[in-house]
Protein backbone atom coordinates (compact mmCIF):
# COMPACT_ATOMS: atom_id res chain seq x y z
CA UNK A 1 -39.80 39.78 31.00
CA UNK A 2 -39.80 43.09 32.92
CA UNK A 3 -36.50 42.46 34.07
CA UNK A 4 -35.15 41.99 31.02
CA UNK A 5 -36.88 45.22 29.37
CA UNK A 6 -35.07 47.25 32.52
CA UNK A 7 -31.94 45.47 31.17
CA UNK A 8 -31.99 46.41 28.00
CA UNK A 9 -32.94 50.50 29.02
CA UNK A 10 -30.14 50.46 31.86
CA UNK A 11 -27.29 49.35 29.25
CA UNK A 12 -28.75 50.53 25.89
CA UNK A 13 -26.20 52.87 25.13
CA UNK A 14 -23.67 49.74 25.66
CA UNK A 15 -25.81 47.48 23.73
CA UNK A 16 -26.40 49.93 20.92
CA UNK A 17 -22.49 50.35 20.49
CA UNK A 18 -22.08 47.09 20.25
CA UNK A 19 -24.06 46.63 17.42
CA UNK A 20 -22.65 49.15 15.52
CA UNK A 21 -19.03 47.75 16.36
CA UNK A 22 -20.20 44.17 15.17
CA UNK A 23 -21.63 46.27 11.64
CA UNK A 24 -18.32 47.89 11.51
CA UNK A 25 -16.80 44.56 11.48
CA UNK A 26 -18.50 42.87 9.65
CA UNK A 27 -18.18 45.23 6.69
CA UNK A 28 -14.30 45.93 7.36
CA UNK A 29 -14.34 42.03 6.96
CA UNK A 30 -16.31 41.89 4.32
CA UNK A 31 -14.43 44.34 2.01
CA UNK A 32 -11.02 42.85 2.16
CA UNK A 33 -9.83 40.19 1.29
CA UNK A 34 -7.19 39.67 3.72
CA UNK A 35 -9.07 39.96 6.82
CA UNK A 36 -11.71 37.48 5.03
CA UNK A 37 -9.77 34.91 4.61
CA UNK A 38 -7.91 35.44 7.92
CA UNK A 39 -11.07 35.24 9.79
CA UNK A 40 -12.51 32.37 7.23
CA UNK A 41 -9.60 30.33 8.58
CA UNK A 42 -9.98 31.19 12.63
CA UNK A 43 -13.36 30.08 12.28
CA UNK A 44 -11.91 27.08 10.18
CA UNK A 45 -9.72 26.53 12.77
CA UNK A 46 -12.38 25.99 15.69
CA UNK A 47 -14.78 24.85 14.12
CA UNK A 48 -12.67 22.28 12.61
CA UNK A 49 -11.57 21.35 16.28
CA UNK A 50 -15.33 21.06 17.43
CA UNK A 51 -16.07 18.60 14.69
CA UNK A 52 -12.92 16.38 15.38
CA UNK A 53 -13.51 16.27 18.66
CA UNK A 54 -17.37 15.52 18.36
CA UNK A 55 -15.88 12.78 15.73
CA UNK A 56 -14.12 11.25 18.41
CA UNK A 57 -17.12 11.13 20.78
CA UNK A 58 -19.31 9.67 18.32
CA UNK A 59 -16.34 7.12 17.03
CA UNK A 60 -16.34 6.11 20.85
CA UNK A 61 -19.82 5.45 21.18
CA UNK A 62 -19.83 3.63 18.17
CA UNK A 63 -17.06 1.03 18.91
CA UNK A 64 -19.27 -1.84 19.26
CA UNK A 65 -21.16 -0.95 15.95
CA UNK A 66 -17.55 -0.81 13.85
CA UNK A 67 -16.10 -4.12 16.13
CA UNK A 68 -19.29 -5.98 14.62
CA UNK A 69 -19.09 -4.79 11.00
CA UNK A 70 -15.30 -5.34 11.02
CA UNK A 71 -16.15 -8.82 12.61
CA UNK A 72 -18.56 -10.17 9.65
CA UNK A 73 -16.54 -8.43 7.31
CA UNK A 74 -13.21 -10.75 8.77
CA UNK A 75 -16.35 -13.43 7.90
CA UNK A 76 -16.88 -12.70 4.46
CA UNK A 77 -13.02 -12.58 4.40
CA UNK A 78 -12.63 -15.73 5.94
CA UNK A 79 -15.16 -17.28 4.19
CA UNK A 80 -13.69 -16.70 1.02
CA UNK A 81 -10.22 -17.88 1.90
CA UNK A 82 -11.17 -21.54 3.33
CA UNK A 83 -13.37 -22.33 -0.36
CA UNK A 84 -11.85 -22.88 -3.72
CA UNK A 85 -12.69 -22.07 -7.11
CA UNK A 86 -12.91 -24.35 -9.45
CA UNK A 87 -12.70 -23.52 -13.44
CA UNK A 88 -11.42 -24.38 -16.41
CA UNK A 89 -11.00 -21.23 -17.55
CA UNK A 90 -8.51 -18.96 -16.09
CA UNK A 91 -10.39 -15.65 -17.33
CA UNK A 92 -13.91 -16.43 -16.32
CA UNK A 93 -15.68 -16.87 -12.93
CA UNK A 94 -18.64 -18.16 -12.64
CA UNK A 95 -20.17 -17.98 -9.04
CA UNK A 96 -21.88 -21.30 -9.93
CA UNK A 97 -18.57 -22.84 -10.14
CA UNK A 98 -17.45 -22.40 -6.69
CA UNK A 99 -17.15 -25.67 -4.47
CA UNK A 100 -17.70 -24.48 -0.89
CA UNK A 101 -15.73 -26.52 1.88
CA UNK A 102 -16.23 -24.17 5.13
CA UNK A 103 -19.15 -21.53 6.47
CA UNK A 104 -17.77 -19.24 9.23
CA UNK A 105 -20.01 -17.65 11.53
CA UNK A 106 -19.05 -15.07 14.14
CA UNK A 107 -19.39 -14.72 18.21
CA UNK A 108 -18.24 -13.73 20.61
CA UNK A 109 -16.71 -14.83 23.94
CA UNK A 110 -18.92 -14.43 27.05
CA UNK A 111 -16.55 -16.97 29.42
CA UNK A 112 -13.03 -17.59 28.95
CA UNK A 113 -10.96 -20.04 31.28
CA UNK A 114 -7.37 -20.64 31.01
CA UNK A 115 -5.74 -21.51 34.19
CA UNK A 116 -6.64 -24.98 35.02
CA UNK A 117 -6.29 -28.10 33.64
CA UNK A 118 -9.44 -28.64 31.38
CA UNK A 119 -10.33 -25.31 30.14
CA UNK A 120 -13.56 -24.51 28.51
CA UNK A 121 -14.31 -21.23 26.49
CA UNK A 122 -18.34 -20.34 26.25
CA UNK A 123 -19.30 -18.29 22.88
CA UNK A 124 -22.77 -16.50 22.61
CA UNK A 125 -24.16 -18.74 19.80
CA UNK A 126 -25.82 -21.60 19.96
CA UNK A 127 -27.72 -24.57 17.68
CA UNK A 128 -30.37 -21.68 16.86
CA UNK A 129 -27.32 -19.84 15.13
CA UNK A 130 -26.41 -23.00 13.36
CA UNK A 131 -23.63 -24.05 15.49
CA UNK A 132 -23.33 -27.85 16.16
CA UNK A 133 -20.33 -29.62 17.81
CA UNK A 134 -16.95 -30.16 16.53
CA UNK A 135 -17.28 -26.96 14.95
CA UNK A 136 -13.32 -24.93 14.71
CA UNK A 137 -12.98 -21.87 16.80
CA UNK A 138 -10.58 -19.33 15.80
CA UNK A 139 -9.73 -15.85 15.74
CA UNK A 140 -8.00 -12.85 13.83
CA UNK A 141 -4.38 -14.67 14.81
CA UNK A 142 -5.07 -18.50 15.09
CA UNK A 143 -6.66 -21.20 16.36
CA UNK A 144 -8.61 -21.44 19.60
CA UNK A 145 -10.13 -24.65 20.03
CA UNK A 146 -13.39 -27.02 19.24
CA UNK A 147 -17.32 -26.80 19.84
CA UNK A 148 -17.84 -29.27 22.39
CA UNK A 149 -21.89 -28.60 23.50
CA UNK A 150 -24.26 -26.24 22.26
CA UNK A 151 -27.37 -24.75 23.87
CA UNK A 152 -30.12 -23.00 21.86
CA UNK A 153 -28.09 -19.32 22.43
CA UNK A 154 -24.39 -20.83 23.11
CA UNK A 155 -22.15 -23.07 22.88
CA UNK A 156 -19.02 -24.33 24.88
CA UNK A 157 -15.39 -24.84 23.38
CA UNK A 158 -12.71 -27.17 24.09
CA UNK A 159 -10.16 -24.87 24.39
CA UNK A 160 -6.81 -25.92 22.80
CA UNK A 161 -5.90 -24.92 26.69
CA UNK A 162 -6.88 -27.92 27.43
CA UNK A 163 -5.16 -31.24 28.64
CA UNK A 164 -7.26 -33.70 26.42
CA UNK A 165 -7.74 -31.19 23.61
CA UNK A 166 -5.56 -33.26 20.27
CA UNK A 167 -5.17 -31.19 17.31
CA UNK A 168 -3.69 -32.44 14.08
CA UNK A 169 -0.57 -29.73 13.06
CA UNK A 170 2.14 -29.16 10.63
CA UNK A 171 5.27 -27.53 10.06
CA UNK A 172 4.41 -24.61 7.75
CA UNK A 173 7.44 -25.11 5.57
CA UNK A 174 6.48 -28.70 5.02
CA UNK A 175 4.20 -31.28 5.15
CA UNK A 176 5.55 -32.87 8.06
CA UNK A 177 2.61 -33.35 10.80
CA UNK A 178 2.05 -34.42 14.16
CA UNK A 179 0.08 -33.78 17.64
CA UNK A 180 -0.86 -30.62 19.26
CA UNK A 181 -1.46 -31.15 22.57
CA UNK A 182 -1.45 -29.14 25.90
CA UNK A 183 0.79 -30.27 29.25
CA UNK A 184 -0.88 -27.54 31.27
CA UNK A 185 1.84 -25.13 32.09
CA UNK A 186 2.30 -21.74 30.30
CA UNK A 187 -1.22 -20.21 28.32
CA UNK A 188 1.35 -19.31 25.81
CA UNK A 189 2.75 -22.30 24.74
CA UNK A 190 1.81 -25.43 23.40
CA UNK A 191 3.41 -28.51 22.60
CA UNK A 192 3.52 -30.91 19.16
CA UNK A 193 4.82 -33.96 19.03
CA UNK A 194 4.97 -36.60 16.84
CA UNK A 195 7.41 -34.64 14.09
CA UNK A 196 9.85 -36.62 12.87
CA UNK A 197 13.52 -36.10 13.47
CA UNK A 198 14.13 -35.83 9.42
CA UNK A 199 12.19 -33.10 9.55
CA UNK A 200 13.76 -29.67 9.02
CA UNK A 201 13.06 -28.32 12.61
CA UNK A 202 14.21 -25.16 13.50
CA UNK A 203 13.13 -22.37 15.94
CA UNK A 204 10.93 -19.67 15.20
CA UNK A 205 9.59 -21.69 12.40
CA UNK A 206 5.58 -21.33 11.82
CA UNK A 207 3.03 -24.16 12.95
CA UNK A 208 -0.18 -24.44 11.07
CA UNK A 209 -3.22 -26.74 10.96
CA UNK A 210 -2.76 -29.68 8.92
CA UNK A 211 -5.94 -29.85 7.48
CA UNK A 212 -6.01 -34.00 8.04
CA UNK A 213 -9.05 -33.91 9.84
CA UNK A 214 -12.89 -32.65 9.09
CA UNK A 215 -12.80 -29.54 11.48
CA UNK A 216 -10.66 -27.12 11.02
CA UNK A 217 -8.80 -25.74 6.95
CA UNK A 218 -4.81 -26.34 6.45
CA UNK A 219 -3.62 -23.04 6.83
CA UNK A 220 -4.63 -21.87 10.19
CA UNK A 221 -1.55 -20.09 12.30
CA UNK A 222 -0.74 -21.66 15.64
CA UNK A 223 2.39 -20.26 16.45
CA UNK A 224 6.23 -19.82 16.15
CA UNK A 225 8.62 -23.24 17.61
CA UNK A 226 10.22 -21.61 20.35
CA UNK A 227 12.36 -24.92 20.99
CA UNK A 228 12.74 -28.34 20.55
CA UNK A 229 14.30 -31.71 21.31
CA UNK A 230 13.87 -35.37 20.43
CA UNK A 231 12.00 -37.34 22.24
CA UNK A 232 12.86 -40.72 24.29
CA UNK A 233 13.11 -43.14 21.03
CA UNK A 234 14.82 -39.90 19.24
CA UNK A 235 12.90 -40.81 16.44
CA UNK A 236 10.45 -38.08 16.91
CA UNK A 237 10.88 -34.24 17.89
CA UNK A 238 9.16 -32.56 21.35
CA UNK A 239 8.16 -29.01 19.99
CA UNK A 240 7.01 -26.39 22.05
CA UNK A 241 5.20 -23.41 20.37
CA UNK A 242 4.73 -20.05 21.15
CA UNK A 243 0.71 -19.20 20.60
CA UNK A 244 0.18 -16.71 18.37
CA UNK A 245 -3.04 -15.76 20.26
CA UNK A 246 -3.31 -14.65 23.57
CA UNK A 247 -5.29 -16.94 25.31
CA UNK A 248 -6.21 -14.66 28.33
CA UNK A 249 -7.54 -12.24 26.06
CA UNK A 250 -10.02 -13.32 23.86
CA UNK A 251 -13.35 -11.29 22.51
CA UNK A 252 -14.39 -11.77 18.90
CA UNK A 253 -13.47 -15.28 17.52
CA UNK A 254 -14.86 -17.08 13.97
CA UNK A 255 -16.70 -20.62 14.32
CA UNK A 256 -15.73 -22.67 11.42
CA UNK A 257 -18.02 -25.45 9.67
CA UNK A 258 -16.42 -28.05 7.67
CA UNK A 259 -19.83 -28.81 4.97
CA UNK A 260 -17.86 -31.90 4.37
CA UNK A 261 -17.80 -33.48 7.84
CA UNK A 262 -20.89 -35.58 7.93
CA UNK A 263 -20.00 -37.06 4.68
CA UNK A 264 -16.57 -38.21 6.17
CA UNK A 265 -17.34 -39.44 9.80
CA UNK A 266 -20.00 -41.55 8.06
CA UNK A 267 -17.36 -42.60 5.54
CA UNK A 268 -15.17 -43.46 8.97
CA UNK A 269 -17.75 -45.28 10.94
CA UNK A 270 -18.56 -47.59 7.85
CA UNK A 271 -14.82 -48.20 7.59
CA UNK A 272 -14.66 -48.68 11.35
CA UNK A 273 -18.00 -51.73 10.91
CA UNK A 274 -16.16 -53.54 8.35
């Protein structure tokens, strides 16, 4: 405190013209206009610059926060898109009206495996999160494969990476459908088969999910053909398709329940005892 004291003695003819300079400026300021706004817009101008950048710090730290609201909003999204309306009336809506065919849920990947022959992918949700087997995985671009196990807080996927992974697909342009399968090559590409040669086949052409079985909505994306040829009968085309997913790089993915699946495997396995 003392020191300070003799600091403010030693320098107080300094100190004291200082603040009468900072009262001189502050009325010049203050009494026109033009130096107002010229120093209302310096301080704009850094001030403004603080803020952005401190908007970008916070933005940064917050990534995982906006990932998982953009995430269940993609749900809601989803969600929406995989269940029909049904009314008789074009102008009214009635919420009670709607016949739900899907639920989507949301995870993550923890473990992703792509370079061998069987690849799994493990997700952070589990039968305590609702998810069951032969649940649909996807993400933001397409289709990644199919609940095989689940533990109380995850689950494993067969990934569509995967050499006995068989996944019912059609020509977008058409309803002509056949086999996805994987040979175990490329992560990129995946091959259909099973198309036949009538079909109008022709490359860069969009392959979606057929919607023929209980697991996973007609619609999804797959890919793009990238090229083709008939097979050894040349009654049927050999398709390989470009994923529209990236494979090695997977992080937030939607888990897809069909509500109607019980009903039809039982309706199968009665057909199957007869």
């Amino acid at each position: 405190m003392q020191q300070i004291i003799n600091f403010i003695i030693r320098f107080k003819n300094f100190l004291l013209f200082l603040l009468l300079f900072c009262i001189a400026l502050t009325f010049t300021i203050l009494s026109h206009s033009y130096h107002t706004s010229k120093f209302i817009n310096s301080a704009n101008y850094f001030t403004g610059g603080f803020y952005e950048s401190f908007h970008h710090i916070n933005r940064y730290l917050d990534l995982n926060t906006h990932n998982d609201l953009l995430a269940e909003e993609n749900k809601n999204l989803r969600d929406a898109l995989y269940n029909k309306v049904l009314t008789t009336d074009s102008t009214f809506i009635d919420t009670a009206s709607y016949e739900r065919n899907y639920k989507v849920y949301t995870a993550e990947v923890i473990k992703n495996s792509y370079s061998i022959s069987n690849n799994i992918i493990t997700l952070n949700k589990g039968y305590s999160d609702s998810i069951q087997q032969d649940f649909g995985v996807i993400s933001s671009k397409g289709i990644i494969g199919i609940i095989e196990n689940t533990s109380a807080n995850y689950a494993s996927v067969l990934s569509i990476l995967n050499t006995t992974s068989r996944i019912s697909a059609q020509l977008k342009k058409t309803n002509h459908f056949g086999t996805l399968f994987w040979e175990g090559d490329s992560p990129a590409f995946i091959k259909l088969i099973d198309i036949p040669k009538i079909a109008p086949v022709q490359a860069g052409d969009t392959i979606i999910t057929s919607g023929r079985s209980f697991i996973f909505p007609k619609g999804v994306p797959i890919g793009t053909i990238s090229h083709f040829n008939l097979d050894r009968s040349e009654n049927y085309y050999e398709i390989s398709v470009k994923l529209f997913n990236d494979m090695t790089n997977l992080e937030h993915v939607y888990i897809i329940e069909s509500l109607g699946a019980e009903e039809i495997k039982n309706l199968l396995n009665d057909n199957a005892d007869e």
